[in-house]
PDB file of N, CA and C in Angstrom:
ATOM      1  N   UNK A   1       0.842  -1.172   0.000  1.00  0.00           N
ATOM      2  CA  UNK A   1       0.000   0.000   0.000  1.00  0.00           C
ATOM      3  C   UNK A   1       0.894   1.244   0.000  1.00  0.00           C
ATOM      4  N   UNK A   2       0.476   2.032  -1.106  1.00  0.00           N
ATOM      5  CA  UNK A   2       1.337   3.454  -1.268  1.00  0.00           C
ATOM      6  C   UNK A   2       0.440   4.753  -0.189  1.00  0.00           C
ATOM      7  N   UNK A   3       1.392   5.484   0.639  1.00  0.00           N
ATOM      8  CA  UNK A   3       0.264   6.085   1.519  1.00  0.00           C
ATOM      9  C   UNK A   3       0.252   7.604   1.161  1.00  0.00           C
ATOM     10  N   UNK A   4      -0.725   8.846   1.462  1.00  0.00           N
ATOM     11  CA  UNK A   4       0.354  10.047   0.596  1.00  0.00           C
ATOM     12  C   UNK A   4       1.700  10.608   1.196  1.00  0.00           C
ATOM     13  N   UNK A   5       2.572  10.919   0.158  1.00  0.00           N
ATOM     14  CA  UNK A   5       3.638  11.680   0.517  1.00  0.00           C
ATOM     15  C   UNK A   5       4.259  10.847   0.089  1.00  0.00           C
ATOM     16  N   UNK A   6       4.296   9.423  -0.173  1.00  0.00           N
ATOM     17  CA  UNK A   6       5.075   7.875  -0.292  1.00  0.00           C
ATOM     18  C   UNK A   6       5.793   8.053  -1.505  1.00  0.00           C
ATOM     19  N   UNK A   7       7.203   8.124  -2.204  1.00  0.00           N
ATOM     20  CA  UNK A   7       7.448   7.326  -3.378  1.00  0.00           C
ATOM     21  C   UNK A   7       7.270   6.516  -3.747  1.00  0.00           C
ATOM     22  N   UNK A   8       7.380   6.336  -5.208  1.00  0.00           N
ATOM     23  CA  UNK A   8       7.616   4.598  -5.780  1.00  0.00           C
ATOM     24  C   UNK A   8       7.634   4.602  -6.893  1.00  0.00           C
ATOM     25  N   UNK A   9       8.410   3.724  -7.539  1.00  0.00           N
ATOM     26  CA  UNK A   9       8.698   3.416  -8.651  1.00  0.00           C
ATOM     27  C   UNK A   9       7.684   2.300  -9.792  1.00  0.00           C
ATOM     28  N   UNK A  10       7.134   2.434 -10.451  1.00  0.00           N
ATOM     29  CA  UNK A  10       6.611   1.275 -10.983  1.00  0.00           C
ATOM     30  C   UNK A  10       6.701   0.888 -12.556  1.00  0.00           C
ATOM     31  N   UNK A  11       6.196  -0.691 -12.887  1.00  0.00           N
ATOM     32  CA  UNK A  11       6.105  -0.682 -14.472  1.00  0.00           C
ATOM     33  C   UNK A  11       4.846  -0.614 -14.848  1.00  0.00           C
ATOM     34  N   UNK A  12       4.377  -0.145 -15.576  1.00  0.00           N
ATOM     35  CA  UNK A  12       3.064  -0.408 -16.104  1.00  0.00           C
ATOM     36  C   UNK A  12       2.632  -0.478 -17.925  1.00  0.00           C
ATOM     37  N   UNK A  13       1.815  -1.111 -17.619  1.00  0.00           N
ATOM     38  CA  UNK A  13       1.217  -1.721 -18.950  1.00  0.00           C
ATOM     39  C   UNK A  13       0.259  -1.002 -19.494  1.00  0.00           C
ATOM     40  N   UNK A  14      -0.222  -0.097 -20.602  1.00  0.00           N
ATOM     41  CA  UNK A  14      -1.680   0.516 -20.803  1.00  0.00           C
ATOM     42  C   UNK A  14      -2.534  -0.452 -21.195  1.00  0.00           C
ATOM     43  N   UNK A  15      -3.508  -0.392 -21.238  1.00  0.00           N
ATOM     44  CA  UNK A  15      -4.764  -1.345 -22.242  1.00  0.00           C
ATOM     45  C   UNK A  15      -5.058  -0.347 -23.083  1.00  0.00           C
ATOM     46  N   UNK A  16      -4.602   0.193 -23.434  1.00  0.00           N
ATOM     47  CA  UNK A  16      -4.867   1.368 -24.791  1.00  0.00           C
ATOM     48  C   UNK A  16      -3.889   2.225 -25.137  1.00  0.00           C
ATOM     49  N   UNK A  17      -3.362   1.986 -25.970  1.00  0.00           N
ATOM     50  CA  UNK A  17      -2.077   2.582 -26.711  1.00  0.00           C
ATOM     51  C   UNK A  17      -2.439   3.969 -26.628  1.00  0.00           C
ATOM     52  N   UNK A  18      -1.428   4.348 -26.276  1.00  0.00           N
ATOM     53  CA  UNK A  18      -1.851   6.277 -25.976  1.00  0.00           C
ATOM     54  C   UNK A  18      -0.397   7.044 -26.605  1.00  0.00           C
ATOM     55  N   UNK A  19      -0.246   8.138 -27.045  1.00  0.00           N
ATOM     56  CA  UNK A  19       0.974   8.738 -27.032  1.00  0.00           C
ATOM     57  C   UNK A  19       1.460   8.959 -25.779  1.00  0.00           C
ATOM     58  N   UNK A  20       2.547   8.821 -25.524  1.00  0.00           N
ATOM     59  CA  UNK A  20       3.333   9.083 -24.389  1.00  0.00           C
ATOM     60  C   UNK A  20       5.159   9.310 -24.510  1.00  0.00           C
ATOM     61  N   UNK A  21       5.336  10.564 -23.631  1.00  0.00           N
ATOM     62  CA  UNK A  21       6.872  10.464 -23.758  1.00  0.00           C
ATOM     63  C   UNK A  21       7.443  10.990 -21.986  1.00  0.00           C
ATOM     64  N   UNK A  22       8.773  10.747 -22.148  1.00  0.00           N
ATOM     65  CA  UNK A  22       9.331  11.093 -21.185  1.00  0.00           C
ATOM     66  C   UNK A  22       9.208  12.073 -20.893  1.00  0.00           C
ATOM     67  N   UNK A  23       8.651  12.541 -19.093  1.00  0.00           N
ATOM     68  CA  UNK A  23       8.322  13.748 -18.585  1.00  0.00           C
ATOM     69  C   UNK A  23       7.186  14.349 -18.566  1.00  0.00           C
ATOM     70  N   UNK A  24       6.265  13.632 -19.097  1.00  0.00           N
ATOM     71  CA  UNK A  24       4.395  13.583 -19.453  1.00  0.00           C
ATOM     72  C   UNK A  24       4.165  13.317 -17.789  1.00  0.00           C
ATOM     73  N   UNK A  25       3.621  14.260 -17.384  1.00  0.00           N
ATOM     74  CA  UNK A  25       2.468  14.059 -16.088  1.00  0.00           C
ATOM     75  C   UNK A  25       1.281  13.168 -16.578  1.00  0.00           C
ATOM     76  N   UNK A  26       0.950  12.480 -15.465  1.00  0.00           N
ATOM     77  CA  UNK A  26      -0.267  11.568 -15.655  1.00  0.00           C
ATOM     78  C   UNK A  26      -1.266  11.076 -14.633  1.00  0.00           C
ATOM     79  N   UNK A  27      -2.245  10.911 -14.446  1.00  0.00           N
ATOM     80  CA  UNK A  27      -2.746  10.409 -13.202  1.00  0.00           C
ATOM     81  C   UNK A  27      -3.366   8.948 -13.428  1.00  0.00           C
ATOM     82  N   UNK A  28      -3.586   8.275 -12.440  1.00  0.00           N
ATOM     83  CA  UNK A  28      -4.111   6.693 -12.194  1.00  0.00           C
ATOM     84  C   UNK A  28      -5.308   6.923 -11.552  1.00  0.00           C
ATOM     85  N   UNK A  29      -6.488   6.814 -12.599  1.00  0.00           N
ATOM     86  CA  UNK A  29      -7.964   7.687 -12.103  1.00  0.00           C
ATOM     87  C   UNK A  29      -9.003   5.482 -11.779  1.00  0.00           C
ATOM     88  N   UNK A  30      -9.480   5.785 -10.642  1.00  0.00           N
ATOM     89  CA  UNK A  30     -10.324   4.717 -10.360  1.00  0.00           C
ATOM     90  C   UNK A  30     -11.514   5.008 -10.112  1.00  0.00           C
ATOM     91  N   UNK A  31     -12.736   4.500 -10.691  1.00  0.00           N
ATOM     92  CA  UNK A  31     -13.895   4.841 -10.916  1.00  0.00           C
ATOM     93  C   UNK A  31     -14.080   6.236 -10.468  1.00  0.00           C
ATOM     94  N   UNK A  32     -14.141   6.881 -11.554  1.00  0.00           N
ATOM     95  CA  UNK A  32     -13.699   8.143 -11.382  1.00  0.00           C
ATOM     96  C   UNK A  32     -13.168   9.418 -10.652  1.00  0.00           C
ATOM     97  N   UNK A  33     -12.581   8.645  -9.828  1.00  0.00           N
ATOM     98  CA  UNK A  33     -11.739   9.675  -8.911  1.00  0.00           C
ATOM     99  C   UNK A  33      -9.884   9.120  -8.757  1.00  0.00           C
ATOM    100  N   UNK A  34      -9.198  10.551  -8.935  1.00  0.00           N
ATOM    101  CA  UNK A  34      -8.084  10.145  -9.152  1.00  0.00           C
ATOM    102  C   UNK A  34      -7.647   9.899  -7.535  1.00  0.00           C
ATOM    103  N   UNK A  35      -6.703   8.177  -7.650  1.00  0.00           N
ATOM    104  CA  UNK A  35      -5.891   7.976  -6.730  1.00  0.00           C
ATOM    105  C   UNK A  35      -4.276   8.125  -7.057  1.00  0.00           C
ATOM    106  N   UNK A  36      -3.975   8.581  -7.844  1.00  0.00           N
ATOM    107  CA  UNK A  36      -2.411   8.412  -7.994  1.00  0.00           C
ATOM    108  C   UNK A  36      -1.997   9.718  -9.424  1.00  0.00           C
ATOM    109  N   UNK A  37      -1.000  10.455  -9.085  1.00  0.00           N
ATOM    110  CA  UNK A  37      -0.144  10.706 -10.311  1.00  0.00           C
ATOM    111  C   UNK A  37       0.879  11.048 -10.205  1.00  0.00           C
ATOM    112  N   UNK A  38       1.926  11.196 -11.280  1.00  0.00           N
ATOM    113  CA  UNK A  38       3.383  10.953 -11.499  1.00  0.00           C
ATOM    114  C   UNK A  38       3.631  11.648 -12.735  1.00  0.00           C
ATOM    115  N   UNK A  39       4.813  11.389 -13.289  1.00  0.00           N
ATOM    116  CA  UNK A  39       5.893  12.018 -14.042  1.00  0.00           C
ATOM    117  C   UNK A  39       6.479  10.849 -14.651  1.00  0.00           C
ATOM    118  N   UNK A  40       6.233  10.825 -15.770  1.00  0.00           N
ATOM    119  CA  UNK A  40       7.119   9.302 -16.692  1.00  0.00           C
ATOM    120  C   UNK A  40       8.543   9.395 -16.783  1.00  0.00           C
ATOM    121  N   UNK A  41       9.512   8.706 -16.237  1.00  0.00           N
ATOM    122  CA  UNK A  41      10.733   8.984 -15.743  1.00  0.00           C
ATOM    123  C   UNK A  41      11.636   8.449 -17.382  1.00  0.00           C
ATOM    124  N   UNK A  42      11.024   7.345 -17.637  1.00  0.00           N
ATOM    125  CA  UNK A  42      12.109   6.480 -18.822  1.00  0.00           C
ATOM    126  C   UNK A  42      11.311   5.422 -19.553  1.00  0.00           C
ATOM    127  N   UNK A  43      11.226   5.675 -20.594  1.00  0.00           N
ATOM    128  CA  UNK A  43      10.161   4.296 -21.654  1.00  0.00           C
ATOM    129  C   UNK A  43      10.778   3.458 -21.597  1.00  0.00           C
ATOM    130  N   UNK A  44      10.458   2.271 -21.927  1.00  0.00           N
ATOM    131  CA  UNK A  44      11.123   1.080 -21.388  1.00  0.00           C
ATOM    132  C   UNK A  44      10.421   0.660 -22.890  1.00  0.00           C
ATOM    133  N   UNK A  45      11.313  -0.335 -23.828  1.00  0.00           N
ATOM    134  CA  UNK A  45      11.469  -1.447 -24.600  1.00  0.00           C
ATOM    135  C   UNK A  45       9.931  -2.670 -24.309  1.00  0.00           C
ATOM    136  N   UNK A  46       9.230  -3.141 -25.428  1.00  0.00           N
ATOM    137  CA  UNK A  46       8.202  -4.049 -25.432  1.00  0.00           C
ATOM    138  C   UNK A  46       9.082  -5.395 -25.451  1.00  0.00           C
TER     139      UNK A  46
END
């Protein structure tokens, strides 16, 4: 469990191909309310 104020690092997978690049703000929205957002640090290879 991430709590606020917490770092962390993660990988993630989309289910929908989106444009995206390094340094894009983003949020992790759950039934419609956002729990999480970040800063895309480094694209990573399929």
């Amino acid at each position: 469990m991430v709590m606020p104020g917490d770092n962390v690092q993660m990988e993630i997978t989309l289910i929908t191909p989106i444009a995206i690049e390094e340094g894009l703000r983003f949020a992790i929205r759950e039934g419609g309310r956002t729990v999480g957002s970040g800063v895309v640090a480094k694209m990573l290879a399929d």
